[in-house]
Protein backbone atom coordinates (compact mmCIF):
# COMPACT_ATOMS: atom_id res chain seq x y z
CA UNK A 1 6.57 -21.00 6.53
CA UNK A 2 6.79 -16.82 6.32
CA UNK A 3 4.39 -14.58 5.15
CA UNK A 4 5.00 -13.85 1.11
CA UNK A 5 2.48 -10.75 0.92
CA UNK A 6 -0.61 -8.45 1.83
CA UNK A 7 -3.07 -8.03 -1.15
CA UNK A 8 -4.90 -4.23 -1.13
CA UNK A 9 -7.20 -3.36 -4.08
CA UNK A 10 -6.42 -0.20 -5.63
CA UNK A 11 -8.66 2.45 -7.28
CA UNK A 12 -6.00 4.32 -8.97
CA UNK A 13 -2.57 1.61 -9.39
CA UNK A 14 0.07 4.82 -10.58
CA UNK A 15 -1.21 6.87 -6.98
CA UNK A 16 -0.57 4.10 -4.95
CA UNK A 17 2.61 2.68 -6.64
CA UNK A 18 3.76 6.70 -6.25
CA UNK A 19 2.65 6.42 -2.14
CA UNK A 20 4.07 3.52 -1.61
CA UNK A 21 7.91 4.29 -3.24
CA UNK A 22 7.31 8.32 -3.21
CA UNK A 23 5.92 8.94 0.61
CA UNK A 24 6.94 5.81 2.28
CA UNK A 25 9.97 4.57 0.50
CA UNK A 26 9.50 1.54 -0.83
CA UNK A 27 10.53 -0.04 -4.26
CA UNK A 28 8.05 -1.12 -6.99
CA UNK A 29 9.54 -4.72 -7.21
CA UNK A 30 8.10 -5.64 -9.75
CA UNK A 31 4.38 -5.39 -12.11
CA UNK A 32 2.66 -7.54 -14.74
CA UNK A 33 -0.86 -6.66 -16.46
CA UNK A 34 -3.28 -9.51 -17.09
CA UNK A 35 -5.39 -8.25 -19.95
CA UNK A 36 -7.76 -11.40 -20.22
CA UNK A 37 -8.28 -10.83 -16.73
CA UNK A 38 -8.39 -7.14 -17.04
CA UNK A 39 -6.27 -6.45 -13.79
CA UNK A 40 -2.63 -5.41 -13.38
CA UNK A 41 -0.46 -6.32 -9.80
CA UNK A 42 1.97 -4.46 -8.85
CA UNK A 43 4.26 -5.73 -5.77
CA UNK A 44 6.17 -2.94 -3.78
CA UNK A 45 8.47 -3.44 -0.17
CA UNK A 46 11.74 -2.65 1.40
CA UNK A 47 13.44 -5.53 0.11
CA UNK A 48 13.62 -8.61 -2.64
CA UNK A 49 11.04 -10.77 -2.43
CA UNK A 50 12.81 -13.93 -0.93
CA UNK A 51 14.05 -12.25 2.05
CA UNK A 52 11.20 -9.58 3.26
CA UNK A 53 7.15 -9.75 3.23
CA UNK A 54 5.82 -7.51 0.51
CA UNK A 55 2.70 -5.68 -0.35
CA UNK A 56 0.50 -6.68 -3.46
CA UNK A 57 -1.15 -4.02 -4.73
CA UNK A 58 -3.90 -5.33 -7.19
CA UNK A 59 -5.78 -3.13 -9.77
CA UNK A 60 -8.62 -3.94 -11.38
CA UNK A 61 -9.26 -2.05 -14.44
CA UNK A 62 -12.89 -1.59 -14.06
CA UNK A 63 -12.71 -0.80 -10.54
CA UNK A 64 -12.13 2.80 -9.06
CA UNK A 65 -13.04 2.49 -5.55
CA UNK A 66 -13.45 0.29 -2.88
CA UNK A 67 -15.43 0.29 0.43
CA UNK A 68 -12.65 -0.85 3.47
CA UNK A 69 -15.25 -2.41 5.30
CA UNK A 70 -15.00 -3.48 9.11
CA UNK A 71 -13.11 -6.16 9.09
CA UNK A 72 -9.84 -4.86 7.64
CA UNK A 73 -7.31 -3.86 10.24
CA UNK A 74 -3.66 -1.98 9.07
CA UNK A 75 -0.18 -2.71 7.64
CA UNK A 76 2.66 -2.26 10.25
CA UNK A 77 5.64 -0.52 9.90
CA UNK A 78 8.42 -0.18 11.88
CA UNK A 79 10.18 2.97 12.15
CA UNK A 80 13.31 4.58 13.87
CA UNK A 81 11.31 7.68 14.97
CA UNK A 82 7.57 7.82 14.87
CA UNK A 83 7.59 11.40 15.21
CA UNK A 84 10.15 12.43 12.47
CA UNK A 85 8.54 9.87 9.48
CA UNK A 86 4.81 11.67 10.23
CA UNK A 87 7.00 14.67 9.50
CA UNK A 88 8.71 13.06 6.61
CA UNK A 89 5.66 11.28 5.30
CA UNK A 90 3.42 14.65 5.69
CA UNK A 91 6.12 16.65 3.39
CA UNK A 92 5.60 13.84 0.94
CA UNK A 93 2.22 14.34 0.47
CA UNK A 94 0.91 12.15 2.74
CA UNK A 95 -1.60 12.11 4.97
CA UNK A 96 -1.22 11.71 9.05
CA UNK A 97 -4.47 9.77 10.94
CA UNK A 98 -3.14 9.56 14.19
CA UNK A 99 -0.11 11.76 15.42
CA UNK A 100 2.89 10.49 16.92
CA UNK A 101 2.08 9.37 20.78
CA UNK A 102 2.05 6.50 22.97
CA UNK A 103 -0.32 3.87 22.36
CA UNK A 104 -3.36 3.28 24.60
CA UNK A 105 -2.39 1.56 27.94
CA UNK A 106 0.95 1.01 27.02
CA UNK A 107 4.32 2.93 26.44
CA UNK A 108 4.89 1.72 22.72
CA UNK A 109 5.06 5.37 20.35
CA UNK A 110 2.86 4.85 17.56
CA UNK A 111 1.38 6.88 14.71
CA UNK A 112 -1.65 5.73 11.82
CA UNK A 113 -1.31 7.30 8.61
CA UNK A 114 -3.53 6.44 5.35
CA UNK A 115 -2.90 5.49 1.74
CA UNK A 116 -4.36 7.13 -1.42
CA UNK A 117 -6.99 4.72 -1.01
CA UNK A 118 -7.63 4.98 3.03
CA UNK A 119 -6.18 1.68 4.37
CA UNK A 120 -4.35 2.38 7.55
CA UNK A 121 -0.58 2.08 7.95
CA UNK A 122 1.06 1.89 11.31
CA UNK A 123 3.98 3.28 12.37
CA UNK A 124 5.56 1.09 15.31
CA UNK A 125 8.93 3.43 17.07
CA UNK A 126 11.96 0.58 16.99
CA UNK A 127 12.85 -1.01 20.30
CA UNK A 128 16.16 0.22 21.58
C-alpha cells in the first residue's frame, strides 16, 4: 500500500493550480472537467503519479469558498532550507504563516505557509 493523494477543495481552480506550480514548484500532472457533475480535478506534485504522492485539487463549479474547519491539519513538505524557500515562496507571491525557526520542544527547523485558499503547508528542513 502507499498513499496515491490528498484531496483540497478549491474556490478558485486557475489560483491554486498557479500556487501550486508558480510559488511552490510543482507540475499540473494532469486535469479533467466532469460537466454532469459540474466539478473539474486537477492533480499537481513533484513527480509522476506512480512513483510520488500527489495533491488533488478538486473544484466545484458552484462553489467559491470553503470553511477549513478544525479538524484539518497541513500538507508537509520537505525542503533543503526552510529559511531560503519562505524567501523563495514570499517573492512568488506567497504568503508566510509561520517564519523559519525550530519547532516547539524540538530542534527540527520548520516554517507554515498558506495556499490561495488558507490550508496550511509545512515546510520540514531535510535531515543531513
Amino acid at each position: 500500500m502507499r498513499i496515491l493523494h490528498t484531496m483540497l477543495r478549491v474556490g478558485d481552480l486557475d489560483r491554486a493550480i498557479d500556487f501550486y506550480t508558480k510559488v511552490l514548484g510543482m507540475t499540473l500532472l494532469r486535469r479533467q472537467d466532469y460537466p454532469e457533475g459540474r466539478f473539474t480535478l486537477a492533480f499537481v506534485g513533484y513527480g509522476a503519479e506512480p512513483e510520488q504522492a500527489v495533491i488533488e485539487l478538486t473544484y466545484n463549479w458552484d462553489t467559491s469558498a470553503y470553511d477549513l474547519g478544525t479538524g484539518y491539519g497541513h500538507i508537509a513538505l520537505e525542503v533543503d532550507d526552510v529559511y531560503q524557500a519562505c524567501a523563495q515562496i514570499r517573492e512568488r507571491g506567497g504568503r508566510v504563516m509561520r517564519e523559519a525557526g525550530p519547532m516547539n520542544a524540538g530542534t527540527t527547523i520548520i516554517a507554515f505557509v498558506a495556499d490561495p485558499d488558507g490550508y496550511p503547508i509545512e515546510l520540514i528542513g531535510r535531515k543531513a
